[in-house]
C-alpha atoms as a PDB file:
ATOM      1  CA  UNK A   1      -8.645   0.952  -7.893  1.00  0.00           C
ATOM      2  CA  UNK A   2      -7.767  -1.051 -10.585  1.00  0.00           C
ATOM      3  CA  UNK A   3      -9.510  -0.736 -14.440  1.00  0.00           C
ATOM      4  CA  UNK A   4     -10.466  -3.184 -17.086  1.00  0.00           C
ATOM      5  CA  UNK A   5      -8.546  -6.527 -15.563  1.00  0.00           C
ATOM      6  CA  UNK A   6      -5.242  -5.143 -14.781  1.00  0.00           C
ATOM      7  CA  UNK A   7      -5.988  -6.718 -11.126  1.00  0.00           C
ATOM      8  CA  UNK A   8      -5.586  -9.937 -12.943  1.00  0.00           C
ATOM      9  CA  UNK A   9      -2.528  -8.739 -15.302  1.00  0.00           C
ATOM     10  CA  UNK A  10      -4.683  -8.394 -18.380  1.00  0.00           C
ATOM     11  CA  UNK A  11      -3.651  -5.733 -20.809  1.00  0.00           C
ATOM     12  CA  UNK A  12      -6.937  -4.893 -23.120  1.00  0.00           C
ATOM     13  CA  UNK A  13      -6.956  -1.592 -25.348  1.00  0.00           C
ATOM     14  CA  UNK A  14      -9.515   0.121 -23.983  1.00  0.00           C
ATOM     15  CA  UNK A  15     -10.630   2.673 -26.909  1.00  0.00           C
ATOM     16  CA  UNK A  16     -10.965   6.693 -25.951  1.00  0.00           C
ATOM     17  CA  UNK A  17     -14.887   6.830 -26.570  1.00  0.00           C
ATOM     18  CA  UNK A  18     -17.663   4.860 -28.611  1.00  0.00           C
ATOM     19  CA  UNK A  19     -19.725   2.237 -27.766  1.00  0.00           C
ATOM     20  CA  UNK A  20     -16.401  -0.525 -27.932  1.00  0.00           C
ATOM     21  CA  UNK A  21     -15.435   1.324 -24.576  1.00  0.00           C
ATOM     22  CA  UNK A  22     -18.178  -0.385 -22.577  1.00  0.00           C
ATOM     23  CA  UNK A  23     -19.827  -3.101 -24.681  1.00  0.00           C
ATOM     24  CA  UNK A  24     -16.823  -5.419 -25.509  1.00  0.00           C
ATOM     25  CA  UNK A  25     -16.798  -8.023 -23.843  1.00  0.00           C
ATOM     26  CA  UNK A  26     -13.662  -8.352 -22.215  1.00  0.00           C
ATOM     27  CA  UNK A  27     -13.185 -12.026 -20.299  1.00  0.00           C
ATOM     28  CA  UNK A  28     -10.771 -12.835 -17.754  1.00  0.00           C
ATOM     29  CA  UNK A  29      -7.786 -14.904 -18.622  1.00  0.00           C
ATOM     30  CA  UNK A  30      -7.482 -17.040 -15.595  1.00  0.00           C
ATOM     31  CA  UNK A  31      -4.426 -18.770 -16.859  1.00  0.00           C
ATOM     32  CA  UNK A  32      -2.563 -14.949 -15.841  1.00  0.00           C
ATOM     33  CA  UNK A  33      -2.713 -16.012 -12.284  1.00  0.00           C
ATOM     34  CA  UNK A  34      -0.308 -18.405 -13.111  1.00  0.00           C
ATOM     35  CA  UNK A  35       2.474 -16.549 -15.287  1.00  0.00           C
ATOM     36  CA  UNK A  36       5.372 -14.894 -14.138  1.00  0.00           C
ATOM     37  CA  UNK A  37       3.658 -11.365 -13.611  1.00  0.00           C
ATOM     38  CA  UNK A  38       0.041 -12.601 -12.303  1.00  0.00           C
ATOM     39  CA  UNK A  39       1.230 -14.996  -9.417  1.00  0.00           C
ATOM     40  CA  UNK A  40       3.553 -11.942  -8.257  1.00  0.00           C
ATOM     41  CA  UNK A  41      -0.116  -9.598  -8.246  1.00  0.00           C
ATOM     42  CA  UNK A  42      -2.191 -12.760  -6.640  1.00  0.00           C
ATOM     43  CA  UNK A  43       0.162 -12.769  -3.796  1.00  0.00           C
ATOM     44  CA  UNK A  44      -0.083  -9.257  -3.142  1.00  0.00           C
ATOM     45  CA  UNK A  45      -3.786  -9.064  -3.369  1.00  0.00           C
ATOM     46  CA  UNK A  46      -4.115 -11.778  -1.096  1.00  0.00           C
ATOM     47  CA  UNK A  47      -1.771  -9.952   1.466  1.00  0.00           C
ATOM     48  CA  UNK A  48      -3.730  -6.907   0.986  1.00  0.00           C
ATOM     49  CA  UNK A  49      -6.946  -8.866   1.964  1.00  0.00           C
ATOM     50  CA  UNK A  50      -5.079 -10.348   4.757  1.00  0.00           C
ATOM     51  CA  UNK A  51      -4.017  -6.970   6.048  1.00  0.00           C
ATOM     52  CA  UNK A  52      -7.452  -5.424   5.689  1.00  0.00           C
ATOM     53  CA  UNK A  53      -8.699  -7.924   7.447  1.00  0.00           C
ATOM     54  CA  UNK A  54      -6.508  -7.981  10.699  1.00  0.00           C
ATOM     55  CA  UNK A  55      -5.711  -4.560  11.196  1.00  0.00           C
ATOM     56  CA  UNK A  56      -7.692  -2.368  12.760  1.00  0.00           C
ATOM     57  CA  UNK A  57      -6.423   0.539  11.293  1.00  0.00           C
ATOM     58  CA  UNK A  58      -7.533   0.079   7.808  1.00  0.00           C
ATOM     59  CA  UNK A  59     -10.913  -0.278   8.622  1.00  0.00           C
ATOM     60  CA  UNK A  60     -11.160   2.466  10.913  1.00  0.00           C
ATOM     61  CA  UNK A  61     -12.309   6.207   9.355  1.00  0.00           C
ATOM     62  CA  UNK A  62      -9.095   8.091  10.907  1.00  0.00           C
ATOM     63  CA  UNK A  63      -6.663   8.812   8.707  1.00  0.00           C
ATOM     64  CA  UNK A  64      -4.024  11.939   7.588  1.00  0.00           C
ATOM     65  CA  UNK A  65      -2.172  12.584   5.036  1.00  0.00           C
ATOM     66  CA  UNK A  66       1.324  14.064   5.151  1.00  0.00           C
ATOM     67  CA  UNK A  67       0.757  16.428   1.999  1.00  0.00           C
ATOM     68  CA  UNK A  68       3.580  18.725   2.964  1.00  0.00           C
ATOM     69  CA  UNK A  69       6.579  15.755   2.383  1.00  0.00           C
ATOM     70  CA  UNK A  70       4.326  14.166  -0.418  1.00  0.00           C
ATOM     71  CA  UNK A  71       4.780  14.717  -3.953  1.00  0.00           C
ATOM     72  CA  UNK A  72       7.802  17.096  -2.810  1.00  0.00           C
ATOM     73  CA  UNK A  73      10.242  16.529  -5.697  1.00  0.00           C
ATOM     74  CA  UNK A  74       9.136  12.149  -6.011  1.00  0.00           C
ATOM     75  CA  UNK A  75       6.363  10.978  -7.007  1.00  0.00           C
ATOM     76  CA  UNK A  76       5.526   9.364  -3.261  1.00  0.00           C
ATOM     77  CA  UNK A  77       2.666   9.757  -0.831  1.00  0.00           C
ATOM     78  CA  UNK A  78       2.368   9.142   2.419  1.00  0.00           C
ATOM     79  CA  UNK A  79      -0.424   8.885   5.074  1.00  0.00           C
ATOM     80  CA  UNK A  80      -1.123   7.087   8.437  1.00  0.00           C
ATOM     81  CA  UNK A  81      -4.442   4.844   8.874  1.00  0.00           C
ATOM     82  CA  UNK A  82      -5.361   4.808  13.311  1.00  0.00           C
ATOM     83  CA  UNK A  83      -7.281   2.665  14.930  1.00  0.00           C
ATOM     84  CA  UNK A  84      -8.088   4.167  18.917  1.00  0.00           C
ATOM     85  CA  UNK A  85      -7.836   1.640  21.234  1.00  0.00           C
ATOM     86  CA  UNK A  86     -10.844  -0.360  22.450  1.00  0.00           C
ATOM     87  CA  UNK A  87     -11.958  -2.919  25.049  1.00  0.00           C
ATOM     88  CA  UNK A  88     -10.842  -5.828  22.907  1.00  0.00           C
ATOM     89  CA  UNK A  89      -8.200  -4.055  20.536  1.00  0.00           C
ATOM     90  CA  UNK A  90      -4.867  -1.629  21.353  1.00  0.00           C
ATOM     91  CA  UNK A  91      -4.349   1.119  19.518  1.00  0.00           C
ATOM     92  CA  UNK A  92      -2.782   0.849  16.112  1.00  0.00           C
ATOM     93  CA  UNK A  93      -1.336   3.031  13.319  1.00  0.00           C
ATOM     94  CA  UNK A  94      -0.789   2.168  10.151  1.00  0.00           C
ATOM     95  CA  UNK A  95       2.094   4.390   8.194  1.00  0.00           C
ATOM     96  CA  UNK A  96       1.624   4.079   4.023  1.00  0.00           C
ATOM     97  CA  UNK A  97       4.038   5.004   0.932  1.00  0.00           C
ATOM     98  CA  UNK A  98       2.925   4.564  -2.341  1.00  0.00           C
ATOM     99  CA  UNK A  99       5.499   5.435  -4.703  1.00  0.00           C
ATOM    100  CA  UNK A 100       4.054   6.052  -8.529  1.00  0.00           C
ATOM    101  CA  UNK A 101       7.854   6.281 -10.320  1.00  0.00           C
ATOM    102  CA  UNK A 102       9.934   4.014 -11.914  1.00  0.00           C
ATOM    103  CA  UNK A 103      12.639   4.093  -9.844  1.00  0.00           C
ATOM    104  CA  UNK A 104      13.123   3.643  -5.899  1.00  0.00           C
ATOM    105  CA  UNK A 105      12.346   7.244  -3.742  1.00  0.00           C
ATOM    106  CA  UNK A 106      12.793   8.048  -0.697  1.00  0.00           C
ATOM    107  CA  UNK A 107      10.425  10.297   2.146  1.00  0.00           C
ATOM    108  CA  UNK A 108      10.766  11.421   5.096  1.00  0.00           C
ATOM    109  CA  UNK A 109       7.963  11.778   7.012  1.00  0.00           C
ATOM    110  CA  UNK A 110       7.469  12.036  11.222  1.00  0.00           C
ATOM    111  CA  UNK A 111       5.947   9.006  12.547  1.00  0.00           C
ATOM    112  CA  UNK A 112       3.278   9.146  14.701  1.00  0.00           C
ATOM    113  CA  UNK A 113       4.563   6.776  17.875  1.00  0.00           C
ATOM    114  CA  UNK A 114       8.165   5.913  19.145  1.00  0.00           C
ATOM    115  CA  UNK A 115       8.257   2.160  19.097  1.00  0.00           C
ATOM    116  CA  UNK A 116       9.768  -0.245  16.037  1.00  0.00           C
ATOM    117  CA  UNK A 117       7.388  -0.280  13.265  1.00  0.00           C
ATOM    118  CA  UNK A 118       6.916  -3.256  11.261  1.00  0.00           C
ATOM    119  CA  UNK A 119       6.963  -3.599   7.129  1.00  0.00           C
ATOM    120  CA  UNK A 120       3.781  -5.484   6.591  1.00  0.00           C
ATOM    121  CA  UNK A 121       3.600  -6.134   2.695  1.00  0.00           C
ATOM    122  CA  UNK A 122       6.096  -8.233   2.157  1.00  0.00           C
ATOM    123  CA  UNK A 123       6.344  -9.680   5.848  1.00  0.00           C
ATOM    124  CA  UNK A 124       5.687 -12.825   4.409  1.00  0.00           C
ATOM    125  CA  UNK A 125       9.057 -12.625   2.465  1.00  0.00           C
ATOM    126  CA  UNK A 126      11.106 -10.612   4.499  1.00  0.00           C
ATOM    127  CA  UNK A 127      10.983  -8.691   7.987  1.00  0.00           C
ATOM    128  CA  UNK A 128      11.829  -5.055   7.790  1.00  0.00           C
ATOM    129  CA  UNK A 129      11.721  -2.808  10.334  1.00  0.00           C
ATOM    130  CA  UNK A 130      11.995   0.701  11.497  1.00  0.00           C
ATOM    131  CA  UNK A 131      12.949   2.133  15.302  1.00  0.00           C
ATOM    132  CA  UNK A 132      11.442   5.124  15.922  1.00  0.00           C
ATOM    133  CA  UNK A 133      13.139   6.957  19.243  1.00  0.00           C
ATOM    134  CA  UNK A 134      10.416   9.489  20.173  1.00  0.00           C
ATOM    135  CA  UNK A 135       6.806  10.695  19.163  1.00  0.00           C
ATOM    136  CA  UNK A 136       6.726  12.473  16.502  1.00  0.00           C
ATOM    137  CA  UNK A 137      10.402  11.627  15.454  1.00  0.00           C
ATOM    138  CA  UNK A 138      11.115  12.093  11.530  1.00  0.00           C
ATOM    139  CA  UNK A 139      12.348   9.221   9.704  1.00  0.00           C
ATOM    140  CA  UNK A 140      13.462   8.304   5.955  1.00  0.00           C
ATOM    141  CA  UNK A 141      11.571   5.441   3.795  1.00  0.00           C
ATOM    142  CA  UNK A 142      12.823   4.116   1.050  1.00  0.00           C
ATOM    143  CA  UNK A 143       9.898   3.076  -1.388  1.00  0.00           C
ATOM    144  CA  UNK A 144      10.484   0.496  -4.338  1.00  0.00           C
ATOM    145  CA  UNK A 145       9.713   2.234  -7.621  1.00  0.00           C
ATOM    146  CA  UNK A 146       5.643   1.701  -8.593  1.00  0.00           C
ATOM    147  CA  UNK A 147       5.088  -0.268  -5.321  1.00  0.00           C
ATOM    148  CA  UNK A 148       4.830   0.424  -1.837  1.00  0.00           C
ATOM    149  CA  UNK A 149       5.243   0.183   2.232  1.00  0.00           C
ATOM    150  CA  UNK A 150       2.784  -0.437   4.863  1.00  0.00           C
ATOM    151  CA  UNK A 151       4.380   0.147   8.432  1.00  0.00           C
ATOM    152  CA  UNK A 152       2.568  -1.195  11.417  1.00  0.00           C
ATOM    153  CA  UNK A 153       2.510   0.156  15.044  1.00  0.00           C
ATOM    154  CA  UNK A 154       2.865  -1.641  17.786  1.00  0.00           C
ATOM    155  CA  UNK A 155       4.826  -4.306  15.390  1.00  0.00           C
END
C-alpha cells in the first residue's frame, strides 16, 4: 500500500496533523512516469498486475508466513501464496521476500515443493531460478535491498 502518490514517484510533504493533511490538493505529475525513477515503478506495477492476474496463487485466500526465519537479524519477510489444484488449474505456490533494508539480505526459508522455482518479477529482464531437491528442503534467497522476489511453483 502505497500513500500520497509515491505509486507514481511523487514526493509531497505530507504535514503531521491539521486540516493541510487531507485538504491539499495534491495532483498527479504524469510527466514522473516518464523520468528515470517513474518508468522503473510503471514497469513493476504493470508486472505486478500481470502476475496478479495469471497466477492463481495470489488470488487464492491460502497463505503462511514463515515468521520464525523473518525479521531474524534482516529486515526480510517471507511467505508462500497456494493455489489447490482444480479442474481447469494445477496447483501452484507462490514463495515471497520482501526485503525493507538498504542493502541486499539474505533468508533461508524451506520451500514448500521440490521442483525448480521460477523468479517472476523481473522474468521479463532476466530468468532466475531455484532447484529445490525435496519437499520441504531449506534454501537461501538473496533479496535486493528495498525490493523483492516472487518464486513460482511449477515454473
Amino acid at each position: 500500500m502505497l500513500w500520497q502518490g509515491q505509486e507514481f514517484a511523487d514526493n509531497y510533504h505530507l504535514p503531521d496533523s491539521g486540516s493541510a493533511r487531507v485538504g491539499l490538493r495534491r495532483d498527479t505529475h504524469w510527466e514522473f512516469f516518464y523520468d528515470k525513477f517513474g518508468s522503473p515503478l510503471v514497469r513493476l506495477y504493470r508486472r505486478l498486475g500481470q502476475l496478479r492476474r495469471t497466477c492463481s496463487a495470489l488470488r487464492s485466500r491460502d497463505s503462511y508466513f514463515y515468521y520464525l526465519q523473518s525479521l531474524q537479524g534482516t529486515a526480510v519477510i517471507a511467505y508462500h501464496r497456494h493455489a489447490a489444484a482444480t479442474a481447469t488449474t494445477p496447483e501452484q505456490f507462490l514463495m515471497i521476500f520482501l526485503n525493507f533494508a538498504d542493502s541486499a539480505e539474505t533468508v533461508t526459508v524451506p520451500f514448500p515443493k521440490a521442483g525448480t522455482w521460477k523468479e517472476m518479477i523481473d522474468a521479463d529482464l532476466r530468468v532466475q531460478t531455484l532447484a529445490v531437491p525435496a519437499d520441504g528442503a531449506n534454501k537461501s534467497v538473496v533479496v535486493p535491498s528495498n525490493y523483492g522476489c516472487a518464486f513460482l511453483w511449477p515454473s
